[in-house]
C-alpha atoms as a PDB file:
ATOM      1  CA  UNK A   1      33.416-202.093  -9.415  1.00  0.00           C
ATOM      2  CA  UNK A   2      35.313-198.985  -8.261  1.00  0.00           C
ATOM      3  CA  UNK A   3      38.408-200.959  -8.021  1.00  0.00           C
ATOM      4  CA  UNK A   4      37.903-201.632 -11.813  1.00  0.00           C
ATOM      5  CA  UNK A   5      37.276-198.169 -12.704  1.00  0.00           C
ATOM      6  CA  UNK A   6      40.086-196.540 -10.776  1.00  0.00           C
ATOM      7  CA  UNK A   7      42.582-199.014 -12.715  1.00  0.00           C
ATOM      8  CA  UNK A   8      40.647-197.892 -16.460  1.00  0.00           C
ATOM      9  CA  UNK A   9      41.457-194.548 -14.857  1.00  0.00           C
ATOM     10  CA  UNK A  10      44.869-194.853 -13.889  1.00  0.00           C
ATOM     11  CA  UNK A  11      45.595-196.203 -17.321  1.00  0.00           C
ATOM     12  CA  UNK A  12      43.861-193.570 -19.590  1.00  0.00           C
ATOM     13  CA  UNK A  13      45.735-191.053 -17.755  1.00  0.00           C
ATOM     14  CA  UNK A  14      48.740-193.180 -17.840  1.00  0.00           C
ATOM     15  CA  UNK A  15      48.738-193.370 -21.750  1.00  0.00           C
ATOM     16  CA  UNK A  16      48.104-189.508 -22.071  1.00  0.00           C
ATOM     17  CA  UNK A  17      52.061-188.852 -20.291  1.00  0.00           C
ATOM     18  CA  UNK A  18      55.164-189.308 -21.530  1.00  0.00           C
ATOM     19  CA  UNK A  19      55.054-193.042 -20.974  1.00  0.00           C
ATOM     20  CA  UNK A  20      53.127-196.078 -23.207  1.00  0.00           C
ATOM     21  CA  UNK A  21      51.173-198.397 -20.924  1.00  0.00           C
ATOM     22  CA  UNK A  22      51.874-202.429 -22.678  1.00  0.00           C
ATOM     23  CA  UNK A  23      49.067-204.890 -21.010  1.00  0.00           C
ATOM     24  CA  UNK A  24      49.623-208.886 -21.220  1.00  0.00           C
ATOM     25  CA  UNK A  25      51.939-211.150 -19.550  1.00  0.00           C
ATOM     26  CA  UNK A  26      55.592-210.464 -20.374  1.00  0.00           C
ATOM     27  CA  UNK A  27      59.007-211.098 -18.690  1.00  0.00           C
ATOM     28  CA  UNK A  28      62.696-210.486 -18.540  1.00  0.00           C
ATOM     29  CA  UNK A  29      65.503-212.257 -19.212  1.00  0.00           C
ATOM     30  CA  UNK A  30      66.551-214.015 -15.984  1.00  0.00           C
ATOM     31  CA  UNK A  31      69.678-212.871 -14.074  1.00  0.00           C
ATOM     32  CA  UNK A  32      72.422-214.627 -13.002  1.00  0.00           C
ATOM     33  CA  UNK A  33      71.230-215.802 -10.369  1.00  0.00           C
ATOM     34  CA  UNK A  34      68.112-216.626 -12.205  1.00  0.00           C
ATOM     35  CA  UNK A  35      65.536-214.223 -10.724  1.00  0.00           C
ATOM     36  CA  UNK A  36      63.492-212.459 -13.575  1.00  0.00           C
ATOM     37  CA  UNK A  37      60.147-210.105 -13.544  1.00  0.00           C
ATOM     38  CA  UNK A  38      56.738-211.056 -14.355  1.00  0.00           C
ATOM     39  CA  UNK A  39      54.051-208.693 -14.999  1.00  0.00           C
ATOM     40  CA  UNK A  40      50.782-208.323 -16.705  1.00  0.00           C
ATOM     41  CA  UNK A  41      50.973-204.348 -16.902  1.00  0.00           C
ATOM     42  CA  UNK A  42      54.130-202.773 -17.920  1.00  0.00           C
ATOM     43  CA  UNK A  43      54.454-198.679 -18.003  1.00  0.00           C
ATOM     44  CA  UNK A  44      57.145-197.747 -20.763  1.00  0.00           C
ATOM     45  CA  UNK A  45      58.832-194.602 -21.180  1.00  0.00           C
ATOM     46  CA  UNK A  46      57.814-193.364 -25.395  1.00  0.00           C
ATOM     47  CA  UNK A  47      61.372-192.432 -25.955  1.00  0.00           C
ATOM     48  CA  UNK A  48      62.460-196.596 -25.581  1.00  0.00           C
ATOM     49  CA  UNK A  49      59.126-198.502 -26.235  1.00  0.00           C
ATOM     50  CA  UNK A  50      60.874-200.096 -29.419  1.00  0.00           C
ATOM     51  CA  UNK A  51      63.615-201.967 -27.651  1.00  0.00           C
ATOM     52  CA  UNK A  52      61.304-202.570 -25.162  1.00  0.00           C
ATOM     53  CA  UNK A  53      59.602-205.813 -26.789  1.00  0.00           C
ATOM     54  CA  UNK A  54      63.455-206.769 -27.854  1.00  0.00           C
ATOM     55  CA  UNK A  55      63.853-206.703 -23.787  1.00  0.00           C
ATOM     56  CA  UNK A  56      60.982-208.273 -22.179  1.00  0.00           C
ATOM     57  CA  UNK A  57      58.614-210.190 -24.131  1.00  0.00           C
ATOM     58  CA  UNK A  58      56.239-213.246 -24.052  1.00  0.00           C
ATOM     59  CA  UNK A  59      59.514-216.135 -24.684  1.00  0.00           C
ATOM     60  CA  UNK A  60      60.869-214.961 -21.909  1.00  0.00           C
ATOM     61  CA  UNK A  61      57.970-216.412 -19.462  1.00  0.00           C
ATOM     62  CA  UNK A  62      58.395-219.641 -21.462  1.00  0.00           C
ATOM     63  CA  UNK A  63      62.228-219.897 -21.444  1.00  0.00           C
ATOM     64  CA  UNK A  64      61.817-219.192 -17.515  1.00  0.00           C
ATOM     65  CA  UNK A  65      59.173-221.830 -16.700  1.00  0.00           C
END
Protein backbone atom coordinates (compact mmCIF):
# COMPACT_ATOMS: atom_id res chain seq x y z
CA UNK A 1 0.00 0.00 0.00
CA UNK A 2 2.69 2.63 0.63
CA UNK A 3 4.47 1.55 -2.40
CA UNK A 4 1.21 2.52 -4.28
CA UNK A 5 0.84 5.76 -2.69
CA UNK A 6 4.40 6.99 -3.00
CA UNK A 7 4.08 6.29 -6.94
CA UNK A 8 0.29 8.45 -6.93
CA UNK A 9 2.66 10.83 -5.17
CA UNK A 10 5.52 10.95 -7.30
CA UNK A 11 3.18 11.47 -10.20
CA UNK A 12 0.91 14.33 -8.89
CA UNK A 13 3.97 16.15 -8.16
CA UNK A 14 5.42 15.06 -11.36
CA UNK A 15 2.50 16.61 -13.45
CA UNK A 16 2.62 19.95 -11.38
CA UNK A 17 6.61 20.67 -13.05
CA UNK A 18 7.61 21.56 -16.15
CA UNK A 19 7.20 18.05 -17.49
CA UNK A 20 3.71 15.95 -18.63
CA UNK A 21 3.67 12.47 -17.10
CA UNK A 22 2.03 9.92 -20.35
CA UNK A 23 0.96 6.39 -18.59
CA UNK A 24 0.37 3.15 -20.93
CA UNK A 25 2.64 1.00 -22.80
CA UNK A 26 4.52 2.82 -25.56
CA UNK A 27 7.84 2.34 -27.48
CA UNK A 28 10.45 3.68 -29.81
CA UNK A 29 11.40 3.11 -33.00
CA UNK A 30 14.11 0.41 -32.92
CA UNK A 31 17.77 1.30 -33.70
CA UNK A 32 19.97 -0.04 -35.95
CA UNK A 33 20.92 -2.50 -34.28
CA UNK A 34 17.39 -3.14 -33.33
CA UNK A 35 17.30 -2.33 -29.59
CA UNK A 36 14.23 -0.03 -28.75
CA UNK A 37 12.57 1.21 -25.23
CA UNK A 38 9.59 -0.07 -23.60
CA UNK A 39 7.85 1.63 -20.89
CA UNK A 40 4.56 1.92 -19.21
CA UNK A 41 5.33 5.50 -17.63
CA UNK A 42 6.92 8.06 -19.72
CA UNK A 43 7.89 11.72 -18.12
CA UNK A 44 7.77 14.38 -21.06
CA UNK A 45 9.17 17.68 -21.06
CA UNK A 46 5.65 20.37 -21.91
CA UNK A 47 7.71 22.27 -24.35
CA UNK A 48 7.86 18.75 -26.86
CA UNK A 49 4.85 16.60 -25.65
CA UNK A 50 3.31 17.04 -29.27
CA UNK A 51 6.01 15.29 -31.22
CA UNK A 52 6.24 13.12 -28.55
CA UNK A 53 3.29 10.63 -29.63
CA UNK A 54 4.80 11.18 -33.41
CA UNK A 55 8.07 9.54 -31.59
CA UNK A 56 7.09 6.79 -29.40
CA UNK A 57 3.75 5.43 -29.56
CA UNK A 58 1.67 2.19 -29.19
CA UNK A 59 2.73 0.74 -33.22
CA UNK A 60 5.89 0.85 -32.25
CA UNK A 61 5.54 -2.17 -29.56
CA UNK A 62 3.69 -3.98 -32.37
CA UNK A 63 6.12 -3.30 -35.26
CA UNK A 64 8.90 -4.52 -32.63
CA UNK A 65 7.27 -7.79 -31.50
Amino acid sequence: MKKLMLLSLFLILANCSAHSVKVGKRCTTPTADGSFEKSYVWIVDKTTVQNFDKKINKENCIKNS
